[in-house]
N, C-alpha and C. Protein backbone atom coordinates (compact mmCIF):
# COMPACT_ATOMS: atom_id res chain seq x y z
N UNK A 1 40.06 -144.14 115.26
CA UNK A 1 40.77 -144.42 116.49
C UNK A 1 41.44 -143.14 117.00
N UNK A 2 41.21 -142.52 118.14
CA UNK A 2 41.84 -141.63 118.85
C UNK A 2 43.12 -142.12 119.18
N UNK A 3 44.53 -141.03 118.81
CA UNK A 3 45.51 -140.75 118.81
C UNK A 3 45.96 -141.14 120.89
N UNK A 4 47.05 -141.90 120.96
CA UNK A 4 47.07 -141.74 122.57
C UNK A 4 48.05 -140.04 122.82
N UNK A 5 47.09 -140.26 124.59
CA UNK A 5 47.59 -138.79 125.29
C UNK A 5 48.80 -138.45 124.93
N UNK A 6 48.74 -137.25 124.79
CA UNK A 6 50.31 -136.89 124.74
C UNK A 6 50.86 -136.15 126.01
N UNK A 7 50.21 -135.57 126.26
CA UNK A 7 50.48 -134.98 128.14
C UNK A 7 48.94 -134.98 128.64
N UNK A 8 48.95 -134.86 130.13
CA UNK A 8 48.46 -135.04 131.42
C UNK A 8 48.22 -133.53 131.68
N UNK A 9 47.08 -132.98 132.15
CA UNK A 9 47.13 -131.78 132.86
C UNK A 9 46.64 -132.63 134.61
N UNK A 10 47.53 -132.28 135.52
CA UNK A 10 47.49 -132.66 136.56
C UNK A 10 47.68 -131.43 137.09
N UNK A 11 46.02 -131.50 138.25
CA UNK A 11 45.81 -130.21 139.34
C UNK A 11 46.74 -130.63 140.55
N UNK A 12 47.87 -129.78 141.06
CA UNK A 12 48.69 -130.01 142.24
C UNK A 12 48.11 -129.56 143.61
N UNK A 13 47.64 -129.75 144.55
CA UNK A 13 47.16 -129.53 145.81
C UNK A 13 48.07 -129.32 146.71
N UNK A 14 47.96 -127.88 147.44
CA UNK A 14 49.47 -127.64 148.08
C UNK A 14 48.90 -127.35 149.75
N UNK A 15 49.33 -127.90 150.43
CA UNK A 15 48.55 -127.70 151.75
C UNK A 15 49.76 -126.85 152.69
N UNK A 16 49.10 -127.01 154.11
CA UNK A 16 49.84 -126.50 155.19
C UNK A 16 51.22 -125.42 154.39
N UNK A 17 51.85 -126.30 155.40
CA UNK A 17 53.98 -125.09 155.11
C UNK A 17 54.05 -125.26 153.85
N UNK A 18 53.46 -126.10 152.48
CA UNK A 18 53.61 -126.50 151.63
C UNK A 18 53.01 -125.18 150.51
N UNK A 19 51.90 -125.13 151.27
CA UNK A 19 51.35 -124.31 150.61
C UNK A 19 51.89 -122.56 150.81
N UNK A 20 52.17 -122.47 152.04
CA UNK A 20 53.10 -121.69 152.29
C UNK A 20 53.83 -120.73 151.15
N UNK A 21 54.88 -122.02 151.44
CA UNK A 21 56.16 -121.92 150.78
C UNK A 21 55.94 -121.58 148.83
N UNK A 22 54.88 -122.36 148.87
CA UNK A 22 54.36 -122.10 147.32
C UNK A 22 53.56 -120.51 146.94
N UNK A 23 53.64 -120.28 147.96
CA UNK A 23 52.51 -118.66 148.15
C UNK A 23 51.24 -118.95 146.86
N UNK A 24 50.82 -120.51 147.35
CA UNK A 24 48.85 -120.79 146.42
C UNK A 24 48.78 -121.66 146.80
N UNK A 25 47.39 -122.20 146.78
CA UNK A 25 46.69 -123.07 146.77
C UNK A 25 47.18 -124.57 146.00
N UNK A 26 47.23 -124.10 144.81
CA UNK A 26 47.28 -125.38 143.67
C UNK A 26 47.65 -124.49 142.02
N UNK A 27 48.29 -125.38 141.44
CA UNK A 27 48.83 -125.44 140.33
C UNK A 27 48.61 -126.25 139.40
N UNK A 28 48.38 -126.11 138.16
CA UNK A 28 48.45 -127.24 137.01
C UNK A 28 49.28 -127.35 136.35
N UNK A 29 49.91 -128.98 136.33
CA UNK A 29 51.05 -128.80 135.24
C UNK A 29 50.83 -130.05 134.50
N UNK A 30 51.43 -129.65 132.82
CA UNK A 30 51.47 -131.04 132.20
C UNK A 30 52.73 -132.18 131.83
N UNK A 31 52.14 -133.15 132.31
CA UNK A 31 53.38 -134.19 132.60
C UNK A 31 52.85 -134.87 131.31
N UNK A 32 53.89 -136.16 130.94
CA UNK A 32 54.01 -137.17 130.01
C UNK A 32 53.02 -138.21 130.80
N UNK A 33 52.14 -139.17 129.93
CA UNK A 33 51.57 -140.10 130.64
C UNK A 33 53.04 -141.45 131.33
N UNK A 34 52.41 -141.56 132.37
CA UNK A 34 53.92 -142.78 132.59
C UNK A 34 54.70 -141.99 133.43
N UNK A 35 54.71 -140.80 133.95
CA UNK A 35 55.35 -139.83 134.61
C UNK A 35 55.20 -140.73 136.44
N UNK A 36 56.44 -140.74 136.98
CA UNK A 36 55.85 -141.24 138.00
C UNK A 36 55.78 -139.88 139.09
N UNK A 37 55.28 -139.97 140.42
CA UNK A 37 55.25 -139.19 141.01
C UNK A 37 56.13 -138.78 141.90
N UNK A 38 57.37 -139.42 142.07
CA UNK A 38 58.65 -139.00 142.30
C UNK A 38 59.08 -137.78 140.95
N UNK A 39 58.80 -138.11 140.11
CA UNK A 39 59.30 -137.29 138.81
C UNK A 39 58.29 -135.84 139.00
N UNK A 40 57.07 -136.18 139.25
CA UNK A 40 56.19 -135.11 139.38
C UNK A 40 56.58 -134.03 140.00
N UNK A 41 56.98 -134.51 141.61
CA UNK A 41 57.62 -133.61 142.43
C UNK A 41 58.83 -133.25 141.78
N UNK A 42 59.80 -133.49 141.47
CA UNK A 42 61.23 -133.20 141.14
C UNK A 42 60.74 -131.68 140.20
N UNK A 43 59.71 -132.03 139.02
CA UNK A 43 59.14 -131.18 138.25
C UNK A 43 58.81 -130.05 138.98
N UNK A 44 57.71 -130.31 140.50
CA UNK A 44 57.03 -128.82 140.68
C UNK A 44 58.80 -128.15 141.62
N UNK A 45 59.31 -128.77 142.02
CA UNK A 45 60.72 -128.43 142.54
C UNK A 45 61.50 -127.63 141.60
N UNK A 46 61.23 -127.72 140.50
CA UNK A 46 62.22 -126.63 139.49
C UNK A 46 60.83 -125.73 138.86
N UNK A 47 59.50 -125.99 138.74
CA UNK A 47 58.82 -124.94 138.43
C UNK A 47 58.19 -124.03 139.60
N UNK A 48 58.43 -124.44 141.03
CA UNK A 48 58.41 -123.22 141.99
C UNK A 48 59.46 -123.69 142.84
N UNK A 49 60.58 -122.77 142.80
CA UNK A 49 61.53 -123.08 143.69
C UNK A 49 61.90 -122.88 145.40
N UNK A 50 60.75 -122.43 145.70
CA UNK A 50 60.59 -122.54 147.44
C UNK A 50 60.13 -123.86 147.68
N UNK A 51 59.92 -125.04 146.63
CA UNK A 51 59.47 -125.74 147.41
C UNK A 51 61.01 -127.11 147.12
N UNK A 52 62.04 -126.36 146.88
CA UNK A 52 63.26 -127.33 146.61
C UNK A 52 63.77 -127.91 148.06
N UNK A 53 63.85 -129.58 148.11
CA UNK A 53 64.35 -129.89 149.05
C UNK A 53 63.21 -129.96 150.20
N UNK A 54 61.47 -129.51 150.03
CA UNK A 54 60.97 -129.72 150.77
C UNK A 54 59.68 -130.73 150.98
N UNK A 55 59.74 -131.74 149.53
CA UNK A 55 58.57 -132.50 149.01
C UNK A 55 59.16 -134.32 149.56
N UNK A 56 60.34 -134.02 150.02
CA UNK A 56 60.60 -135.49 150.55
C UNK A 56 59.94 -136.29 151.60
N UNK A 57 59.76 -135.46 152.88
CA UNK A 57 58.98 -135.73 153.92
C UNK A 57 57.14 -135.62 154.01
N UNK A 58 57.02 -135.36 152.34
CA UNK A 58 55.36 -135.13 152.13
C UNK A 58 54.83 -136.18 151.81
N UNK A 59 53.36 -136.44 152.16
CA UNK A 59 52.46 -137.53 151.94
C UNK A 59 51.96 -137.03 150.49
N UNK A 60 51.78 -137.82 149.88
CA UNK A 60 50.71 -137.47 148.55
C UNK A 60 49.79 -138.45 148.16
N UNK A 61 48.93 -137.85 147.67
CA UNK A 61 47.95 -138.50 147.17
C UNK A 61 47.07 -138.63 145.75
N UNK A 62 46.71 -139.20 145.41
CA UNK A 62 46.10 -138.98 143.81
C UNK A 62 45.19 -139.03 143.95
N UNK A 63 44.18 -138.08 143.60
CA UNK A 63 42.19 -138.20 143.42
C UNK A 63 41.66 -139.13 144.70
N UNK A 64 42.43 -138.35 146.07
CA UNK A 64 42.27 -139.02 147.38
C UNK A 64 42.62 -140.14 147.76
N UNK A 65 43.75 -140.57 147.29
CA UNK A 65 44.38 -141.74 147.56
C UNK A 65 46.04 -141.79 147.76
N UNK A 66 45.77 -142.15 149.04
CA UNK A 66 47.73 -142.50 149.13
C UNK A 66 48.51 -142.65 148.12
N UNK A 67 49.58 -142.69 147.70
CA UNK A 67 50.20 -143.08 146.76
C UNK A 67 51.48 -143.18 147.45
N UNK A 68 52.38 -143.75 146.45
CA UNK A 68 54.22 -143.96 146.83
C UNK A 68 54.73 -142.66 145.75
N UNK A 69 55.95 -143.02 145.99
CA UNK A 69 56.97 -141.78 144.65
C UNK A 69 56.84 -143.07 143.63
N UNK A 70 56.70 -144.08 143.54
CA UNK A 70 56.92 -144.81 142.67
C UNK A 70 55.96 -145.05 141.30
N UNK A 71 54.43 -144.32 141.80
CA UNK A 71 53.16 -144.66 141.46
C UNK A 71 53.42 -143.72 139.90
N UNK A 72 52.74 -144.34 138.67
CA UNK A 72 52.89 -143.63 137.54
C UNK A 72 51.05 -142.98 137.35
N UNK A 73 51.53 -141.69 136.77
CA UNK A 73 50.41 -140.70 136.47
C UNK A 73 49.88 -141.31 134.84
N UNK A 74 48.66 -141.87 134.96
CA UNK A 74 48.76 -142.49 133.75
C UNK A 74 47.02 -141.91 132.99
N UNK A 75 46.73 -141.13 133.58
CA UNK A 75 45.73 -139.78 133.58
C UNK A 75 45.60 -138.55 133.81
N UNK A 76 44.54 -137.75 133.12
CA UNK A 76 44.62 -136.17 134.48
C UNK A 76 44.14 -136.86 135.33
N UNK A 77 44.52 -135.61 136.74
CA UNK A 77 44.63 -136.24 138.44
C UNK A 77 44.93 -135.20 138.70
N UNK A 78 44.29 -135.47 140.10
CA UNK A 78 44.56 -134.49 141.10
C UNK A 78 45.51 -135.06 142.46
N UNK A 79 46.69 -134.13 142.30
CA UNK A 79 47.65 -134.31 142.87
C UNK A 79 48.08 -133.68 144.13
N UNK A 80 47.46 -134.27 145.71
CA UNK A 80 47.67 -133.37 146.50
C UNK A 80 49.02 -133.76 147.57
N UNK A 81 49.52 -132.71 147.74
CA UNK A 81 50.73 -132.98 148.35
C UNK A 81 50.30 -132.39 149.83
N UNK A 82 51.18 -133.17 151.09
CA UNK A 82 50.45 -133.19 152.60
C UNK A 82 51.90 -133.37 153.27
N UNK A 83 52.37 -132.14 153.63
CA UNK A 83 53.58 -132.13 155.11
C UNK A 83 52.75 -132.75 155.82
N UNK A 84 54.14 -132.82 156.64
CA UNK A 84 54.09 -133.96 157.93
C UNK A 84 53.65 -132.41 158.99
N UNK A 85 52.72 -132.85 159.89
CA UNK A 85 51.60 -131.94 160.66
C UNK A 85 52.31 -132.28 161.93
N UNK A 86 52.88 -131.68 163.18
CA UNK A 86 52.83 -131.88 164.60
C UNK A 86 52.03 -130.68 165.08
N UNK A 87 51.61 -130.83 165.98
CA UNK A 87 51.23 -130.08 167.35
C UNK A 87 50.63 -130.77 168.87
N UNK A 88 50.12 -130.02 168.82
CA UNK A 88 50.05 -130.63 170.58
C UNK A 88 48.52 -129.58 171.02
């Protein structure tokens, strides 16, 4: 019997001002399985700190799918985070 996960490597997807502010593309980090994605963000918020205070108003998604802050990471995933876009 295989031992359960002990961490998650989850690819972070950093778009638009997001990506910006992150000066890359994407990041990997490893979370606890059960990690929700409110917690996720709080995490990349203290491991790159330009992006503190700016992941509240972002859409995210898991392996192309909407998600809430509430949703738990209960695999690797790909984790893309999506500012809010205006123009005209």
């Amino acid at each position: 019997m295989t031992p359960p996960e002990t961490t998650l490597r989850v690819r972070v997807l950093f778009f638009a001002r997001i990506r910006d502010l992150a000066s890359r593309d994407e990041i990997t980090v490893s979370l606890r399985p059960g990690t929700t994605v409110g917690a996720a963000l709080a995490h990349l918020e203290g491991t790159v700190p330009a992006l503190r205070g700016q992941l509240d108003a972002c859409r995210v998604a898991i392996d192309k799918e909407f998600v809430t802050v509430d949703t738990c990471l209960d695999r690797d995933a790909e984790l893309a985070i999506i500012p809010p876009v205006s123009g005209g």
